[in-house]
C-alpha atoms as a PDB file:
ATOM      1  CA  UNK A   1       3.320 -10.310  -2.374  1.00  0.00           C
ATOM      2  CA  UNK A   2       2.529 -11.319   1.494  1.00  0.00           C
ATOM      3  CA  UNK A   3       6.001 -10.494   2.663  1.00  0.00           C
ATOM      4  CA  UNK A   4       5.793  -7.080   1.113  1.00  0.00           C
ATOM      5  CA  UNK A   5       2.351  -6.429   2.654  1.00  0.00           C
ATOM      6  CA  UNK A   6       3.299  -7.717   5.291  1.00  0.00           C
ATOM      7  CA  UNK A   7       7.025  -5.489   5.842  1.00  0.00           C
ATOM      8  CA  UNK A   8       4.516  -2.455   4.743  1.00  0.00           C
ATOM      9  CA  UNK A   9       2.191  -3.015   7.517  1.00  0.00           C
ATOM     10  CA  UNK A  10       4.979  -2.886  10.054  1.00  0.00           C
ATOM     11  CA  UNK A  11       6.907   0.016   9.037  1.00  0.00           C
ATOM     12  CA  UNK A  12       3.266   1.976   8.684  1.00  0.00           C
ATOM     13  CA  UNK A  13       2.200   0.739  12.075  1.00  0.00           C
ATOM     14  CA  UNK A  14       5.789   1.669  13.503  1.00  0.00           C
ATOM     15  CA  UNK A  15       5.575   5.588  11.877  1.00  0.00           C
ATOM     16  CA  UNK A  16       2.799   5.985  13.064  1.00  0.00           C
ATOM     17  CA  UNK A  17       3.129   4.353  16.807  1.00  0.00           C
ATOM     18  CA  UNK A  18       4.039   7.402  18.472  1.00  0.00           C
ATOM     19  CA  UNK A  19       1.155  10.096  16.474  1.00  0.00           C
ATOM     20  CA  UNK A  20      -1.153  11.630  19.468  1.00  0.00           C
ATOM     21  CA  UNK A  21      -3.524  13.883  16.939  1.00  0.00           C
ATOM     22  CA  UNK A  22      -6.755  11.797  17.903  1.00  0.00           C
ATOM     23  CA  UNK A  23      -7.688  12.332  14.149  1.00  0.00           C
ATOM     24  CA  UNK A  24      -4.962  10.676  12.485  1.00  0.00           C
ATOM     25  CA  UNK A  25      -5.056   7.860  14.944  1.00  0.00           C
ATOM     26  CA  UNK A  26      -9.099   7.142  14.085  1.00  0.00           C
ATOM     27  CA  UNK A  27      -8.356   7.740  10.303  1.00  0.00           C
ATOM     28  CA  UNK A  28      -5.497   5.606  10.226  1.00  0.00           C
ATOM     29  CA  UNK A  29      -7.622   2.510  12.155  1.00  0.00           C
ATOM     30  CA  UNK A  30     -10.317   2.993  10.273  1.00  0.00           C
ATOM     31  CA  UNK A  31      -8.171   2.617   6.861  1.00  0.00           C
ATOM     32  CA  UNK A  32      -6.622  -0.435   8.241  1.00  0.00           C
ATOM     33  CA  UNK A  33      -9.670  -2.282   9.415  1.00  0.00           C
ATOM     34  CA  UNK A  34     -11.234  -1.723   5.739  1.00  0.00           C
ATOM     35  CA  UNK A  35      -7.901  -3.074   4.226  1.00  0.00           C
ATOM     36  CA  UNK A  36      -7.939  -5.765   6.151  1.00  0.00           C
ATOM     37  CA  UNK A  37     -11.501  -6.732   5.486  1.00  0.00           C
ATOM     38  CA  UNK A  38     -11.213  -6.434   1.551  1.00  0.00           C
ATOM     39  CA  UNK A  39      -7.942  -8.478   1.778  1.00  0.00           C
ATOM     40  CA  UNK A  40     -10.818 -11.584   2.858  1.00  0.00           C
ATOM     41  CA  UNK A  41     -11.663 -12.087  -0.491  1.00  0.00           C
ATOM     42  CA  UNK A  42     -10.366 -11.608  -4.023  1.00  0.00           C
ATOM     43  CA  UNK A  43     -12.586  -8.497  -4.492  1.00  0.00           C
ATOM     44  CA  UNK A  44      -9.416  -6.294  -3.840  1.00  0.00           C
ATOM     45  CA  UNK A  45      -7.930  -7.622  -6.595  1.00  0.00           C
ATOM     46  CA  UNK A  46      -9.497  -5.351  -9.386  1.00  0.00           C
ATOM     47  CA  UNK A  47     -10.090  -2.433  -7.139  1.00  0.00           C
ATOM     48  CA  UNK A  48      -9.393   1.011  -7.758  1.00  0.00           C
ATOM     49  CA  UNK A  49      -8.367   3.238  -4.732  1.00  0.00           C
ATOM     50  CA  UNK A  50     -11.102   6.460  -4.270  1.00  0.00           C
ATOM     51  CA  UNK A  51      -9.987   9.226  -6.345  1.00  0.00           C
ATOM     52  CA  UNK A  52     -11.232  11.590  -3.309  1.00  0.00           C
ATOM     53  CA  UNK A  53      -8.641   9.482  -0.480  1.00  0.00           C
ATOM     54  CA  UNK A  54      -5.488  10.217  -3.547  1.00  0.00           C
ATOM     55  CA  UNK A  55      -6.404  13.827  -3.767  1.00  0.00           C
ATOM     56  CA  UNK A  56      -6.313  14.066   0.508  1.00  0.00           C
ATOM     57  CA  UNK A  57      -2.570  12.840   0.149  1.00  0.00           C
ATOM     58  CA  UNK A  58       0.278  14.568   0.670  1.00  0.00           C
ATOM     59  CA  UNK A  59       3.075  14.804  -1.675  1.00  0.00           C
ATOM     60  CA  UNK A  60       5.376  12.245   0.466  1.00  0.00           C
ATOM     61  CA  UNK A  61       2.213   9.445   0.480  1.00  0.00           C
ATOM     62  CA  UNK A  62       2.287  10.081  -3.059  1.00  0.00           C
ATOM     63  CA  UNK A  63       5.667   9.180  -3.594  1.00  0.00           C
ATOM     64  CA  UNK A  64       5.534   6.058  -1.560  1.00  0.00           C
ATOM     65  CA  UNK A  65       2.559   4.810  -3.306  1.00  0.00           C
ATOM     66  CA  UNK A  66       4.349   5.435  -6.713  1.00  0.00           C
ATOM     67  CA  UNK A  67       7.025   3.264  -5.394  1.00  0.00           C
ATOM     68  CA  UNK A  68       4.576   0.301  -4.173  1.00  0.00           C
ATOM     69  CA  UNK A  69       3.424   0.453  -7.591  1.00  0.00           C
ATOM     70  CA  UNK A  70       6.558   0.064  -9.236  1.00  0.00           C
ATOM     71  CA  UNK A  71       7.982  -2.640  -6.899  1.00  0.00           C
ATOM     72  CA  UNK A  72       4.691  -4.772  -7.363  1.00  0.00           C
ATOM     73  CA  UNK A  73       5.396  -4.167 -11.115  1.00  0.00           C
ATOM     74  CA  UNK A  74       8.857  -5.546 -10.846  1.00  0.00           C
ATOM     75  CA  UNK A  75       8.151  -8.299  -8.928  1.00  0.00           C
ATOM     76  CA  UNK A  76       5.176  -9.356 -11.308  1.00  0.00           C
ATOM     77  CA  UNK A  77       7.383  -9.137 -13.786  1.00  0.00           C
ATOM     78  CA  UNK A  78      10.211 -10.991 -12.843  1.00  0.00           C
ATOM     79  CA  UNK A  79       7.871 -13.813 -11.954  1.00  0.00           C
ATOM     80  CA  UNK A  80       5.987 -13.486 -15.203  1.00  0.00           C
ATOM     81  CA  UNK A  81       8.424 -12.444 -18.101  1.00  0.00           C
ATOM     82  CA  UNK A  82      11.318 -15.302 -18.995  1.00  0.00           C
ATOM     83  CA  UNK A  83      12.743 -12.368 -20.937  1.00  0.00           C
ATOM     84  CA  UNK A  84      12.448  -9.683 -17.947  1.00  0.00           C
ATOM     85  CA  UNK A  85      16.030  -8.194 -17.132  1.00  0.00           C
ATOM     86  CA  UNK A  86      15.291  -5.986 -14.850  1.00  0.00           C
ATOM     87  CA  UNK A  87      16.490  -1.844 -14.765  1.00  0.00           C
ATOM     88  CA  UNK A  88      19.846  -1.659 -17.052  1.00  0.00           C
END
């Protein structure tokens, strides 16, 4: 799961190297400093994102957090499920 995070956190800090909109650059710190201080602990482990931050995404951030989900699915259960075969 690390070297996905970790490929995710360089391909959102490379989109987004170039934004000048002093708004989005604040937001998108202050997102990242409160990921990386959950990711301390285990605490992240059972939490739920804010229903208010999902409804303030766009259709796009939608779609790439839909596909997050289903590669961590995947990956769980390939490392979980003898019987897993993956998509036919």
């Amino acid at each position: 799961m690390r070297l996905l995070g970790d490929e995710y956190v360089k391909s959102e800090f490379r989109a987004h190297r170039n934004v000048e909109n002093p708004v989005h650059i604040i937001g998108f710190l202050t997102e990242w400093q409160s990921y990386a201080q959950q990711l301390e602990g285990d605490a992240w482990r059972d939490a739920r994102m804010d229903k208010g931050k999902i409804d303030k995404m766009s259709d796009q951030q939608l779609g790439q957090l839909y596909e997050l989900m289903q590669t961590i699915r995947e990956k769980q259960l390939k490392e979980n499920d003898p019987e897993y075969q993956g998509e036919q």
